[in-house]
N, C-alpha and C. Protein backbone atom coordinates (compact mmCIF):
# COMPACT_ATOMS: atom_id res chain seq x y z
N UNK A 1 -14.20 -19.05 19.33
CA UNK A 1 -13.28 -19.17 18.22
C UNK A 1 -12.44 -17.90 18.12
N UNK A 2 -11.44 -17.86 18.14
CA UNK A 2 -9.96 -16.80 18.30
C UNK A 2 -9.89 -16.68 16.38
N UNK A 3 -9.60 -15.43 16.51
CA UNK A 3 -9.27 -14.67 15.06
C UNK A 3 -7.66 -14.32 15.00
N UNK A 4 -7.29 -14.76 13.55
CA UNK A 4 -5.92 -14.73 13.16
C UNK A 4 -5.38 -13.14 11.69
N UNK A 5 -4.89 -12.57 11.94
CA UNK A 5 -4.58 -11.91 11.42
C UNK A 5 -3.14 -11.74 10.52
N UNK A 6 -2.88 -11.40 9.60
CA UNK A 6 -1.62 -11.43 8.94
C UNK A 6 -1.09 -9.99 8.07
N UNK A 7 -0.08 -9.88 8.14
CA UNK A 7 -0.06 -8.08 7.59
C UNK A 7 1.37 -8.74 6.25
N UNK A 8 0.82 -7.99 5.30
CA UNK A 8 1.99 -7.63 4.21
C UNK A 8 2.21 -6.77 4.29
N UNK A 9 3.71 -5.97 3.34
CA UNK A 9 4.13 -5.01 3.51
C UNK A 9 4.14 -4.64 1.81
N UNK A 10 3.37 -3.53 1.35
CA UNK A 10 3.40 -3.31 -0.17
C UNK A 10 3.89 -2.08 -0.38
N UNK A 11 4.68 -1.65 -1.64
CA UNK A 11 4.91 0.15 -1.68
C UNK A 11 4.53 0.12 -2.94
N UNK A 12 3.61 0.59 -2.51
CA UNK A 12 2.39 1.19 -3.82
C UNK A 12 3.33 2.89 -4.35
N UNK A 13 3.53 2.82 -6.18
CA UNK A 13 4.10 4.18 -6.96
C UNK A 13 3.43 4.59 -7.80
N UNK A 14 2.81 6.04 -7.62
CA UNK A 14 2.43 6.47 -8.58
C UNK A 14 2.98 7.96 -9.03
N UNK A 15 2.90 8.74 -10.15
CA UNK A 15 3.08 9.35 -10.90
C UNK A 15 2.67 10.84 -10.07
N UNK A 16 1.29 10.81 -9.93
CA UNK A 16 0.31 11.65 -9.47
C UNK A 16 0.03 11.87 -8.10
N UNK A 17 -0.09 10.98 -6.91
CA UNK A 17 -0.25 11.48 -5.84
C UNK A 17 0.11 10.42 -4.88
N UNK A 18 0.28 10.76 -3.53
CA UNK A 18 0.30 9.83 -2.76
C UNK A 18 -0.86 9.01 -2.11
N UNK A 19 -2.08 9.56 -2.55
CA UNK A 19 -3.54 8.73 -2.23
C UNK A 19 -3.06 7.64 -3.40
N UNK A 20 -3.18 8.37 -4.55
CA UNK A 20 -2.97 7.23 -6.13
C UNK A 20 -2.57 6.03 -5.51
N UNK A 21 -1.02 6.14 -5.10
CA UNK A 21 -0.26 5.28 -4.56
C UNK A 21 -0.19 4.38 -3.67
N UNK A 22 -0.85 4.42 -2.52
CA UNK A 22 -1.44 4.13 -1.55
C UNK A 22 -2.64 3.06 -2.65
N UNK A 23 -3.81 3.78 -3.01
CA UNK A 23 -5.05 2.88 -3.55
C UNK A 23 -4.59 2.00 -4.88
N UNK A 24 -3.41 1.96 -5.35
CA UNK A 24 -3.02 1.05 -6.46
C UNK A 24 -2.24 -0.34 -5.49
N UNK A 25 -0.94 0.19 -4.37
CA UNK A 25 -0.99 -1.06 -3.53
C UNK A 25 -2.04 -1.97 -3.19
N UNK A 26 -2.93 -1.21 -2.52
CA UNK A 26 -4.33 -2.05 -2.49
C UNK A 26 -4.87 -2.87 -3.06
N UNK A 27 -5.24 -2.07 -4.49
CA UNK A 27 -6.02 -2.70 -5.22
C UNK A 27 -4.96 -3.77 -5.95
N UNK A 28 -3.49 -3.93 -6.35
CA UNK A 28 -2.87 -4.92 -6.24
C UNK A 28 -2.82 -6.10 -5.17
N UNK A 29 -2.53 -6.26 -4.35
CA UNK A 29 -2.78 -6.85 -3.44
C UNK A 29 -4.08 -7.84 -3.22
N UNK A 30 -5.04 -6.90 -3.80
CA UNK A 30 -6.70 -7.50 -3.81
C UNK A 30 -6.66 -8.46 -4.63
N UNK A 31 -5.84 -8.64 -5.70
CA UNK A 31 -5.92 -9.41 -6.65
C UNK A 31 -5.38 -10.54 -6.55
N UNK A 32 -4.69 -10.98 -5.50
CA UNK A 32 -3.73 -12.26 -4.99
C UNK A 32 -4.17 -12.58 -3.76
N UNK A 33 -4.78 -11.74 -2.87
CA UNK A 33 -4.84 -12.06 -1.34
C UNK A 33 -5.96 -11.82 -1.31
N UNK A 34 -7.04 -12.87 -1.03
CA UNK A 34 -8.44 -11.95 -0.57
C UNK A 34 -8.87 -12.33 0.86
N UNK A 35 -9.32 -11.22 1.59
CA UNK A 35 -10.21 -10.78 2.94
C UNK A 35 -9.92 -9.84 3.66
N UNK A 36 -8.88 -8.89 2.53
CA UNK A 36 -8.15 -7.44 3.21
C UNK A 36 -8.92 -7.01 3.92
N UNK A 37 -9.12 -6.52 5.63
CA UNK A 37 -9.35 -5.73 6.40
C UNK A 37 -8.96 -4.18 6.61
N UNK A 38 -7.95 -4.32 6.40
CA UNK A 38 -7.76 -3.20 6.80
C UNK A 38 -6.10 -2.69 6.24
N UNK A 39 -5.26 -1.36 6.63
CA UNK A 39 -4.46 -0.85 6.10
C UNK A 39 -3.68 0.13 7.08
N UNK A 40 -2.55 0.51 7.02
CA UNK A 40 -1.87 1.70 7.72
C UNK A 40 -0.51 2.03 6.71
N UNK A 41 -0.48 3.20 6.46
CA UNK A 41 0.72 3.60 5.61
C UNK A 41 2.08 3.51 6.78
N UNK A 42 2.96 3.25 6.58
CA UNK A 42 4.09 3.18 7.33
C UNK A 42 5.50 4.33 7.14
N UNK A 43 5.13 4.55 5.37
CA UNK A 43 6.48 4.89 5.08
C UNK A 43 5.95 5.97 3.75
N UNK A 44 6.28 7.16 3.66
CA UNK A 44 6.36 8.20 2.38
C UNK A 44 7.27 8.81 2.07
N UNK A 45 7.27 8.87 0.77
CA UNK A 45 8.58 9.47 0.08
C UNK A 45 8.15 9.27 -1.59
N UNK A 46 9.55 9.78 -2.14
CA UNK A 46 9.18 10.40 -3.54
C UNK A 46 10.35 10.52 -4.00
N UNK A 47 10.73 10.50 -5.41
CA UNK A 47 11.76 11.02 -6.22
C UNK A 47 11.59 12.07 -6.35
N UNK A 48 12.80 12.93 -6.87
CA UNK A 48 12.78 14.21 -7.30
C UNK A 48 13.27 13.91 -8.86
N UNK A 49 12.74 15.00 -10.02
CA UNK A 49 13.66 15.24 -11.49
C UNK A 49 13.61 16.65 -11.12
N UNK A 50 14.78 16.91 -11.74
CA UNK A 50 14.58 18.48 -12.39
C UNK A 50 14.19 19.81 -11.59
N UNK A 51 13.97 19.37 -10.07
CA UNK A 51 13.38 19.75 -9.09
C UNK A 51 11.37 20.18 -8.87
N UNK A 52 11.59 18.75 -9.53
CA UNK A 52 10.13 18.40 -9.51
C UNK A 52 9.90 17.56 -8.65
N UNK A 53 8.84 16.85 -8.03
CA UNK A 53 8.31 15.88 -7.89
C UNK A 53 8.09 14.85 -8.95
N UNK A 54 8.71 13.91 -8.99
CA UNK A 54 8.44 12.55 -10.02
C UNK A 54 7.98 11.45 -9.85
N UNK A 55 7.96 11.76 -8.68
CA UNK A 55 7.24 10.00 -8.30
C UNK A 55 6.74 10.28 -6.66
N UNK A 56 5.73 9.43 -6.64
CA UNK A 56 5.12 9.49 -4.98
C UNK A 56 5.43 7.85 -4.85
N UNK A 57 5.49 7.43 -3.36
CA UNK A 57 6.07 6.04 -2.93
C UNK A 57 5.50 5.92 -1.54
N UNK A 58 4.31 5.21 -1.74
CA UNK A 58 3.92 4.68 -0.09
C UNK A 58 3.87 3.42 0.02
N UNK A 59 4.79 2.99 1.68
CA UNK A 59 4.65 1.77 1.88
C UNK A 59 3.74 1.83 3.04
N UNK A 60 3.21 0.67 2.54
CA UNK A 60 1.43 -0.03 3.12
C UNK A 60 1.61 -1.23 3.79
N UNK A 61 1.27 -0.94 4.57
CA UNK A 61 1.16 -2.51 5.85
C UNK A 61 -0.74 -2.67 5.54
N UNK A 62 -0.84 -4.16 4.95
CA UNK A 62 -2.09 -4.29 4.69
C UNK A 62 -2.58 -5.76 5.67
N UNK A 63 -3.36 -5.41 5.72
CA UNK A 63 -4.30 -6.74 7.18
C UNK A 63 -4.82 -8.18 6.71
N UNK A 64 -4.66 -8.73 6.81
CA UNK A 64 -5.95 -10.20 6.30
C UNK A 64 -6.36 -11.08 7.06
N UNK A 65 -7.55 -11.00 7.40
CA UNK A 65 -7.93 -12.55 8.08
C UNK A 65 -7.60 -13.67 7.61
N UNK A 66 -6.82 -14.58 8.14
CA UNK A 66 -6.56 -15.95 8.40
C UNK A 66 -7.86 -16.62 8.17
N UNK A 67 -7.51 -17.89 7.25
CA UNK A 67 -8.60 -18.76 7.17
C UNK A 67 -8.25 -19.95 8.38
């Protein structure tokens, strides 16, 4: 029996860090799609204010087995 795999593409934002960001895509995702395998970040970046950091932005390529 052959295994099927399927990838979304999510950009998880948070406030605080780019892990944050990253583990809130996820755990979104978990909530609509279930049998997530696995994950690879693809894409980082961030807003700037004021010459701050204001925002962290990772996009997530996330895995799922096929039923």
């Amino acid at each position: 029996m052959s295994k099927a795999y399927k990838k979304i593409e999510i950009v998880g934002v948070s406030e605080k860090s780019l892990s944050d960001a990253i583990d809130g895509a996820i755990e979104k995702a978990s909530k609509t799609v279930h049998g997530l395998s696995w994950f690879e970040v693809s894409e980082l970046r961030g807003s700037i204010e004021d010459g701050k950091v204001a925002e962290y932005q990772a996009t997530v390529l996330i895995g799922f087995k096929l039923d």
